[in-house]
Protein backbone atom coordinates (compact mmCIF):
# COMPACT_ATOMS: atom_id res chain seq x y z
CA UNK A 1 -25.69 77.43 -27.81
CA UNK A 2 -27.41 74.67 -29.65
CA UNK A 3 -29.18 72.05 -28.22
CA UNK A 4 -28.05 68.29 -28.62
CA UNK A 5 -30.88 67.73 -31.49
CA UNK A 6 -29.73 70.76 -33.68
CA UNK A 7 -26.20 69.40 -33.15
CA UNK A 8 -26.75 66.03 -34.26
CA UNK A 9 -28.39 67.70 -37.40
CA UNK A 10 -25.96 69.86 -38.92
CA UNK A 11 -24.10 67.30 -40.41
CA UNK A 12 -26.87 66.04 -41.84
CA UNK A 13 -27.73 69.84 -43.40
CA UNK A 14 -24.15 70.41 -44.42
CA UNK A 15 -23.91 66.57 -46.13
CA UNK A 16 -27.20 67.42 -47.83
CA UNK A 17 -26.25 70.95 -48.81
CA UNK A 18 -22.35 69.20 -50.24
CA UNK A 19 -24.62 66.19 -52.01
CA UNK A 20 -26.57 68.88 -53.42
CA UNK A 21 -24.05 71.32 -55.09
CA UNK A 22 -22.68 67.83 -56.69
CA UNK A 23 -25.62 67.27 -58.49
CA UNK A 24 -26.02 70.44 -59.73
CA UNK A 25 -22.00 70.33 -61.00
CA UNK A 26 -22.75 67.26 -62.92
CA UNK A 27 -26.06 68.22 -64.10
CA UNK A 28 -24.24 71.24 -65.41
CA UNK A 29 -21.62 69.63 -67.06
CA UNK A 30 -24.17 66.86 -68.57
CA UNK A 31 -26.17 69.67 -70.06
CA UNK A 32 -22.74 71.29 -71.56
CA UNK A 33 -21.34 68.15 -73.13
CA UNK A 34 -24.64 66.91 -74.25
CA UNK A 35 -25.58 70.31 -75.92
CA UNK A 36 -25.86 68.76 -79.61
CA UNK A 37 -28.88 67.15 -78.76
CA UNK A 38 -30.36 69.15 -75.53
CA UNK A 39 -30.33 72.39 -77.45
CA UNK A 40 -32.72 71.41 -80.34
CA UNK A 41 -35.04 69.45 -77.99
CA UNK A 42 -35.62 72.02 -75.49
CA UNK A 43 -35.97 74.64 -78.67
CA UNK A 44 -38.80 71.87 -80.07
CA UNK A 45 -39.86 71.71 -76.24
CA UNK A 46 -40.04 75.86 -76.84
CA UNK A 47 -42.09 75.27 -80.38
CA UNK A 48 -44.47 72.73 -79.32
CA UNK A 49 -45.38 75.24 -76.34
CA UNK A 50 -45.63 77.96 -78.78
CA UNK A 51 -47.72 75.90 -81.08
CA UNK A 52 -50.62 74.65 -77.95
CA UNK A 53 -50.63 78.23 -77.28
CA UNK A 54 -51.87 79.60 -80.56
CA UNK A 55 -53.84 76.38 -80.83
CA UNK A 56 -55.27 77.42 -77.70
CA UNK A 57 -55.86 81.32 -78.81
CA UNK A 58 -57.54 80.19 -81.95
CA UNK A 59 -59.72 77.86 -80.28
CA UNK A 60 -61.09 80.44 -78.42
CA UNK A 61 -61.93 82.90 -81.31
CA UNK A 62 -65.80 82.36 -82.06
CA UNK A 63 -67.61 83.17 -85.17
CA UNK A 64 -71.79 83.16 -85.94
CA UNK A 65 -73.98 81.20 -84.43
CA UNK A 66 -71.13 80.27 -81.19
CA UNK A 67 -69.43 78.16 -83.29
CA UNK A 68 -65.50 77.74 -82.72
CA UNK A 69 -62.82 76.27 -84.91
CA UNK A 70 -62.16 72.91 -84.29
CA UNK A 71 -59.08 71.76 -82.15
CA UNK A 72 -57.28 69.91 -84.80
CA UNK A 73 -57.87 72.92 -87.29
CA UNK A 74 -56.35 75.08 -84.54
CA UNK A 75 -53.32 72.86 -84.52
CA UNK A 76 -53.11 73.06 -88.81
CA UNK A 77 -53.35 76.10 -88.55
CA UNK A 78 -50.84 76.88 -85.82
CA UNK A 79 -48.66 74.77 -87.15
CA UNK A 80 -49.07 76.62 -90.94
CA UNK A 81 -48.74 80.36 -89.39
CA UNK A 82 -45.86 79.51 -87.61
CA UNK A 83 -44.03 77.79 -90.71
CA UNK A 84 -44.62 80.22 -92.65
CA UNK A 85 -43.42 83.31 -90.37
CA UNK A 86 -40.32 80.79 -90.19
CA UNK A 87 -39.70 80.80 -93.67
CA UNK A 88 -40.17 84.57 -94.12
CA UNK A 89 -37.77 84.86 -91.17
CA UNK A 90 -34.84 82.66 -93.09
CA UNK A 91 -35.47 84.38 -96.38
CA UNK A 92 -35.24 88.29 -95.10
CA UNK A 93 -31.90 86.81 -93.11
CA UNK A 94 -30.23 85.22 -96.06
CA UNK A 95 -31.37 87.54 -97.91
CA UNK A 96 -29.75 90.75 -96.04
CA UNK A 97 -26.74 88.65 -95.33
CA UNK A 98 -24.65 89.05 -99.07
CA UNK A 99 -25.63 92.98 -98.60
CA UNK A 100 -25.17 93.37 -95.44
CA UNK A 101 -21.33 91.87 -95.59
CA UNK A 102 -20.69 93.98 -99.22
CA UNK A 103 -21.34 96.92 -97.70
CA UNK A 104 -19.78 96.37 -94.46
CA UNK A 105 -16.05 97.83 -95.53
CA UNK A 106 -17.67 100.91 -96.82
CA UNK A 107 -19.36 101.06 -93.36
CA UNK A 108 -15.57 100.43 -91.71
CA UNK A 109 -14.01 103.07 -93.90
CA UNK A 110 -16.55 105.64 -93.05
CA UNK A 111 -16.59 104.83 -89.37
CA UNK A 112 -12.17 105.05 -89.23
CA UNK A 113 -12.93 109.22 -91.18
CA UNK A 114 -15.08 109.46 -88.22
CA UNK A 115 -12.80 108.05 -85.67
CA UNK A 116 -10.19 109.88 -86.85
CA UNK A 117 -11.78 113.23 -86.66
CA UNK A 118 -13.79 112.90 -83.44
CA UNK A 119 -9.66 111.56 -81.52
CA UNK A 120 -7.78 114.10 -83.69
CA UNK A 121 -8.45 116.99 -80.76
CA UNK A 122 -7.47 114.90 -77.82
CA UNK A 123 -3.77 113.92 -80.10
CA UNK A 124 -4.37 110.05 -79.52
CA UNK A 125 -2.65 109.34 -82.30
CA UNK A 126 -0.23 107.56 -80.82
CA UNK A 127 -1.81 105.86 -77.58
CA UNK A 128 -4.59 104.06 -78.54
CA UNK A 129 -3.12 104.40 -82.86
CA UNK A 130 -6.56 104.32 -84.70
CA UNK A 131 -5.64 101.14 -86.20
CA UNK A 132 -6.38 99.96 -82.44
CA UNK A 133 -9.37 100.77 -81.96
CA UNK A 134 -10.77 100.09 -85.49
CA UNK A 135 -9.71 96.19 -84.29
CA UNK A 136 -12.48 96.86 -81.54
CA UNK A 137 -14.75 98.39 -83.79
CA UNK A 138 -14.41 96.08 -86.87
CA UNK A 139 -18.50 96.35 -88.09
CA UNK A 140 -17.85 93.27 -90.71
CA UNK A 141 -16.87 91.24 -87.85
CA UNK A 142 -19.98 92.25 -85.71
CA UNK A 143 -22.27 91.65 -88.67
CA UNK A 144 -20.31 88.22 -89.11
CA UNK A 145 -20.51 87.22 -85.75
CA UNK A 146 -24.49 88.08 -85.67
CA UNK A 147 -24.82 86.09 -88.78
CA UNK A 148 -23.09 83.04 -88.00
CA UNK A 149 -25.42 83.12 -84.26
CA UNK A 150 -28.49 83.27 -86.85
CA UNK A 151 -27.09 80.58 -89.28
CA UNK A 152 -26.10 78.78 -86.09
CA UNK A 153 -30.12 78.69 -84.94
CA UNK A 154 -31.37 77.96 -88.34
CA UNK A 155 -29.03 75.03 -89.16
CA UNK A 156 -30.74 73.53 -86.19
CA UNK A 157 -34.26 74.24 -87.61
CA UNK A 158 -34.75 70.61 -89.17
CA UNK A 159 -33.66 68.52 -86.24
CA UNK A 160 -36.01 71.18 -84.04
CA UNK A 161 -39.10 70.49 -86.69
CA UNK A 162 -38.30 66.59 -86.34
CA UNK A 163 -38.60 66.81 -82.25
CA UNK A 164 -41.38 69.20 -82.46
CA UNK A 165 -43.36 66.28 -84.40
CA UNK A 166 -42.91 63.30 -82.58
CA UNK A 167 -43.64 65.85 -79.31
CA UNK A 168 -47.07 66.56 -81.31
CA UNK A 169 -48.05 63.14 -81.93
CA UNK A 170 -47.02 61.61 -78.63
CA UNK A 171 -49.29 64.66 -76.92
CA UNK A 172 -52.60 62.54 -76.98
CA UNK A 173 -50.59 60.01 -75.11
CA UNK A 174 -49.52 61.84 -72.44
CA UNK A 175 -52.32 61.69 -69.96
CA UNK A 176 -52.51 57.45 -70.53
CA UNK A 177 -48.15 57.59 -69.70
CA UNK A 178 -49.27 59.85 -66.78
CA UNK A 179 -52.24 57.71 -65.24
CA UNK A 180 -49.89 54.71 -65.66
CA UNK A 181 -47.04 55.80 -64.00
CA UNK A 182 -48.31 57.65 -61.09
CA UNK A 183 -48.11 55.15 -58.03
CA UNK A 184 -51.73 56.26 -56.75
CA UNK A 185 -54.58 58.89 -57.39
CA UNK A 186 -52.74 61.09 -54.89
CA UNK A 187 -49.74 61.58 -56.40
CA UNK A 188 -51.44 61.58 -59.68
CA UNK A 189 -53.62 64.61 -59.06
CA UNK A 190 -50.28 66.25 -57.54
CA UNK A 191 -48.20 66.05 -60.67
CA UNK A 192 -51.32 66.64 -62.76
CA UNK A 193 -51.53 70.27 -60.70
CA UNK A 194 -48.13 70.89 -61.48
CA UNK A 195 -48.07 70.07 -65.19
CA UNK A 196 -50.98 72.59 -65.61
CA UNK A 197 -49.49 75.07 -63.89
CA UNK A 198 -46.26 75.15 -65.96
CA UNK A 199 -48.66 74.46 -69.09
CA UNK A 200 -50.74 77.61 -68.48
CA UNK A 201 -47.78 79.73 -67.18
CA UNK A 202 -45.03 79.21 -69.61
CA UNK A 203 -47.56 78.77 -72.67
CA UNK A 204 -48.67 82.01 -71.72
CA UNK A 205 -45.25 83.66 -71.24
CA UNK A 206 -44.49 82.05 -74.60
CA UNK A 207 -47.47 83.67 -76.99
CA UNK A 208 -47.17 86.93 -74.70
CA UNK A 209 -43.72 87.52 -75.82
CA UNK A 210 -44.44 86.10 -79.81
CA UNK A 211 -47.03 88.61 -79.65
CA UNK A 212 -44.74 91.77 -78.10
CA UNK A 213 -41.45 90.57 -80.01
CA UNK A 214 -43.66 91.16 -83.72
CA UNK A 215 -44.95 94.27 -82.53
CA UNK A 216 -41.04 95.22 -81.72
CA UNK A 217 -40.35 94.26 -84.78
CA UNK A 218 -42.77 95.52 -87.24
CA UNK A 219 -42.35 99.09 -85.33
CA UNK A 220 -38.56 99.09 -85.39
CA UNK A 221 -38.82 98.33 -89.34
CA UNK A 222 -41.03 101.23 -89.52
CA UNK A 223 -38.76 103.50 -87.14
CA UNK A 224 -35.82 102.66 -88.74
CA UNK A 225 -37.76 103.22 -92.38
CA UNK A 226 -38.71 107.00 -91.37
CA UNK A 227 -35.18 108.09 -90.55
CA UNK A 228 -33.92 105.82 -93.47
CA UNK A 229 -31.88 103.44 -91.85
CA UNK A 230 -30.16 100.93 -94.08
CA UNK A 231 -31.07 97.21 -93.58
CA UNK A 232 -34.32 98.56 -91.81
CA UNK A 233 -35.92 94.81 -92.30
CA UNK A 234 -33.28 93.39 -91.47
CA UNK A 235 -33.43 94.96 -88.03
CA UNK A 236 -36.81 94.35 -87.22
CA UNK A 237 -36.13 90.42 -87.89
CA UNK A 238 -33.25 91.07 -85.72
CA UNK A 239 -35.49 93.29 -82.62
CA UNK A 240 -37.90 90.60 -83.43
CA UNK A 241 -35.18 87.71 -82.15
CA UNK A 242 -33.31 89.56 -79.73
CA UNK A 243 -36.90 90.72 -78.13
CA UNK A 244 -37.11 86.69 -76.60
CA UNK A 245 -34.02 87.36 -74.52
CA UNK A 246 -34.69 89.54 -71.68
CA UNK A 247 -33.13 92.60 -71.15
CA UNK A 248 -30.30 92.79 -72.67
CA UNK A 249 -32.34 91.47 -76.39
CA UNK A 250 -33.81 94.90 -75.99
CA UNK A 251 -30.53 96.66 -75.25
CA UNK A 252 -28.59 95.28 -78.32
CA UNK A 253 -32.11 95.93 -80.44
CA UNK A 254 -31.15 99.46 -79.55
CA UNK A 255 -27.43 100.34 -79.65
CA UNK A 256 -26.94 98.19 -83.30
CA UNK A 257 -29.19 100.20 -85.71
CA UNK A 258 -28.48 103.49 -83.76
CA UNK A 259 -24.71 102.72 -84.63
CA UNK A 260 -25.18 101.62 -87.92
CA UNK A 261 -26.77 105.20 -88.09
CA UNK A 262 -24.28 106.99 -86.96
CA UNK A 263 -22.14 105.40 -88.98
CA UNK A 264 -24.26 105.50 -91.90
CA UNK A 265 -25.36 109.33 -91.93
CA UNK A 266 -22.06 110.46 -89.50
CA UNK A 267 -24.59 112.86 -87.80
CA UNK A 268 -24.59 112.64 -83.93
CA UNK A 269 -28.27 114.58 -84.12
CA UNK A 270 -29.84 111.53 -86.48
CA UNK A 271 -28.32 108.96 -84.56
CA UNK A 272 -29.68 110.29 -80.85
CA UNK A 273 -32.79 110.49 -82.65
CA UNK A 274 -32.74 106.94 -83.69
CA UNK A 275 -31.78 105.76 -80.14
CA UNK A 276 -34.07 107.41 -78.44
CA UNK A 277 -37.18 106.28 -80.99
CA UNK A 278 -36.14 102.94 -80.36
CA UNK A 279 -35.78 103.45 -76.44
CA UNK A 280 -39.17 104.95 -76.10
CA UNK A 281 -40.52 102.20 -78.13
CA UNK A 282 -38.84 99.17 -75.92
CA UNK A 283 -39.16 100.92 -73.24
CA UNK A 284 -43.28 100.93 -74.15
CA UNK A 285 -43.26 97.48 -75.02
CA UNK A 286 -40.93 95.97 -72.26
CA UNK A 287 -42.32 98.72 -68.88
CA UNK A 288 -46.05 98.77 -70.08
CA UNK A 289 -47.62 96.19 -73.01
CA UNK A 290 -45.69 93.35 -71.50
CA UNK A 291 -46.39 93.24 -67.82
CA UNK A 292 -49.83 94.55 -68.75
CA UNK A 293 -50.19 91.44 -70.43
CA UNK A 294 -48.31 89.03 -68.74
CA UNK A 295 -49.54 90.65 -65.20
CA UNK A 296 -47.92 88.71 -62.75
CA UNK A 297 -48.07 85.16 -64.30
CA UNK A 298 -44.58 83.81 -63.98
CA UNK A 299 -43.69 86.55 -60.99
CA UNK A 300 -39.57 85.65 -61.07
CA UNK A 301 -37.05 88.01 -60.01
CA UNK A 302 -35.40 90.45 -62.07
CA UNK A 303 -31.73 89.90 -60.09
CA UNK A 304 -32.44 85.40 -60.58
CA UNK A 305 -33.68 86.44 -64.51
CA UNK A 306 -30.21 87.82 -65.18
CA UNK A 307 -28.33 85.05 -63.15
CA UNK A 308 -30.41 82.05 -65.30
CA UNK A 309 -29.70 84.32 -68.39
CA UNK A 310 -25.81 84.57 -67.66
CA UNK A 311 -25.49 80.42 -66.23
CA UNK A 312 -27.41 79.41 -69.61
CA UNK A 313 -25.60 81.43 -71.80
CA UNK A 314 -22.53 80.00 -70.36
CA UNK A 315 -23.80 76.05 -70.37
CA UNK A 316 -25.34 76.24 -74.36
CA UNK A 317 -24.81 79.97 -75.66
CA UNK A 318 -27.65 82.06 -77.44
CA UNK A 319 -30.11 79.54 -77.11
CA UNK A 320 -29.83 79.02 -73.99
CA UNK A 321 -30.30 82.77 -73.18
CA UNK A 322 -33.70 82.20 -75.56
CA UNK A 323 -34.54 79.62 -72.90
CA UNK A 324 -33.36 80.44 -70.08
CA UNK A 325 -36.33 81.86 -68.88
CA UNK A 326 -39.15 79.58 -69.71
CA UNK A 327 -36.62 77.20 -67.68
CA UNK A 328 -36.79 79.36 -64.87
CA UNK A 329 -40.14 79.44 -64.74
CA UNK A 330 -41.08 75.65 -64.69
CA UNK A 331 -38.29 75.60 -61.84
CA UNK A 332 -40.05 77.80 -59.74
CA UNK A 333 -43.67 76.41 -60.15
CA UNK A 334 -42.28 72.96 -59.70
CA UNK A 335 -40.54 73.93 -56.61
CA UNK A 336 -43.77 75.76 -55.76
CA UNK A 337 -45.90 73.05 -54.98
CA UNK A 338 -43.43 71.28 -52.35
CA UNK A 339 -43.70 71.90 -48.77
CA UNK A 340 -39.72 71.71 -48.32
CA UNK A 341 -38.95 73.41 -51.58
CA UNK A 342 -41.74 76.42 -51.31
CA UNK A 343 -38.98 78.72 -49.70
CA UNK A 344 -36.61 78.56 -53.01
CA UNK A 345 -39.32 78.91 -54.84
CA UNK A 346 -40.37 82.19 -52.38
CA UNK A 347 -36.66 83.50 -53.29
CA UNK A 348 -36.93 83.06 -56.30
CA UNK A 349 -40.44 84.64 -57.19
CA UNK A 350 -40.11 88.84 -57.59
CA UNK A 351 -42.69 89.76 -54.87
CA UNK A 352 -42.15 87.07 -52.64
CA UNK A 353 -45.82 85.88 -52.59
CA UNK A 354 -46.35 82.16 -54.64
CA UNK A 355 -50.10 81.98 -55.70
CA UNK A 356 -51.37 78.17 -55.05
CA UNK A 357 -51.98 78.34 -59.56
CA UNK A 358 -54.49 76.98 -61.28
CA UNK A 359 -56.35 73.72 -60.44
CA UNK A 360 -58.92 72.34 -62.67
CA UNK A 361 -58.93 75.56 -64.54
CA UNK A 362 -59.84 77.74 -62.00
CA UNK A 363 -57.71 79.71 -59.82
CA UNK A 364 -58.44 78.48 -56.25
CA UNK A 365 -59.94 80.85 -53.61
């Protein structure tokens, strides 16, 4: 039985746990009906990390004599390289999008001779008719529906730029806000410790997975060029996206070409080979050159990765899936560095072992 003490505390617990799962409902439903403006600024939030990272990367690269680039040529320059993969992003999208949707019926009408064939055995005919299942299986719809998810992200590229600017400029201010509003020296150096941690962690999840989603890319355009996949570009700008969303990115950068394969060629040999060139090739990138690379730097669970992808998707869509986990991440390391919060942040971490991060620059030990 428990004492008088635990007694009188379990209200308490169960008032704090009720308080606490209100918040999070009308944080929640904040972040949904504010979405028009959260979603570009945390995608700026996601572009001025990306941009300190490469900043960072170039500023380490040294040429004769010791001598480094400059930080505010590493910035230019960050800032040009990732404009102008941007643009050459855009243009191989727009540019697939008239071809991909005029060939799209001669895609449907091949794939309802296949459908047709492959259910004539089982006599199906009549239960599911193959008008059915071609409503299931409607490829212009697909292609469409990616499409508009695209447009959707680019027609948010100018208010995302405009964030991304004023976050640029307003960086040199941000250790004057920080010494100002930090009560004492204490607290100071504690949310100083945390900042950096995030910094280092999520800037280095960000350029890990720039780095891995281009090589996806560039290899699935030269996969899907060797078995002469249509739209092979246009897939490896598409791997290249989808690569940024955990798990199931890679999934979809598999099953979509190797269908438009089948469909394409309507041989079941070419299309297994397809699949399983682009399995072994995610399967490199995602089970060996990431984690190489990445190590155990952010350290979250696979089972809490899928959750914060499936909550975000369903509070802001694709791009929340795109952020979903560089959100999880500060979370954690945040949650990390409090005595009453270090449990959830044990939970949520895959090995259930938080390092104490980075102070100063230099891991602690």
């Amino acid at each position: 039985m428990p004492s008088s003490p635990e007694k009188a505390r379990l209200p308490v617990v169960a008032s704090s746990v009720s308080l606490g799962f209100l918040v999070l409902c009308v944080v929640v439903y904040i972040l949904n009906v504010a979405s028009a403006i959260m979603i570009p600024f945390m995608m700026a939030v996601f572009v001025w990390y990306l941009i300190n990272a490469m900043a960072r990367g170039l500023g380490k690269v040294v040429f004769f004599k010791n001598t480094q680039i400059p930080r505010p040529l590493c910035f230019m320059a960050a800032i040009l390289l990732l404009v102008l993969g941007m643009m050459d992003v855009f243009e191989v999208i727009s540019h697939n999008v008239s071809i991909v949707a005029r060939e799209a019926p001669a895609y449907q009408a091949h794939l309802s001779e296949m459908l047709t064939g492959l259910l004539a055995p089982f006599h199906l005919e009549q239960q599911p008719t193959i008008k059915e299942l071609m409503g299931y299986l409607d490829i212009g719809a697909i292609m469409a529906a990616l499409v508009k998810m695209l447009s959707g992200i680019a027609g948010k590229t100018v208010v995302v730029m405009f964030y991304t600017g004023f976050l640029l400029y307003e960086q040199r201010f941000f250790n004057k806000k920080l010494s100002g509003m930090a009560a004492n020296a204490k607290t100071e150096s504690q949310v100083r410790k945390i900042l950096f941690n995030i910094d280092i962690k999520v800037q280095r999840y960000i350029w890990v997975k720039t780095l891995m989603s281009a090589l996806a890319g560039i290899l699935t355009l030269v996969i899907l060029s060797l078995w002469r996949v249509d739209f092979a570009v246009f897939w490896g700008v598409i791997a290249f996206i989808l690569n940024f969303i955990p798990y199931v990115g890679s999934l979809l950068s598999i099953i979509l070409p190797s269908a438009i394969a089948m469909v394409q060629f309507g041989d079941g040999h070419t299309a297994l080979g397809v699949l399983a060139s682009l399995a072994v090739l995610h399967g490199l990138i995602g089970h060996m050159l990431d984690p190489m690379l990445m190590g155990e730097n952010l350290n979250l669970s696979p089972i809490f990765i899928i959750s914060s992808l499936a909550m975000w998707e369903m509070i802001w869509g694709v791009p929340g899936m795109f952020l979903s986990i560089p959100i999880l991440a500060a979370i954690m390391i945040t949650l990390a560095q409090f005595h009453r919060t270090r449990p959830i942040a044990i939970l949520l971490s895959k090995t259930g072992v938080i390092d104490e991060g980075y102070v100063q620059g230099k891991k602690p030990g």
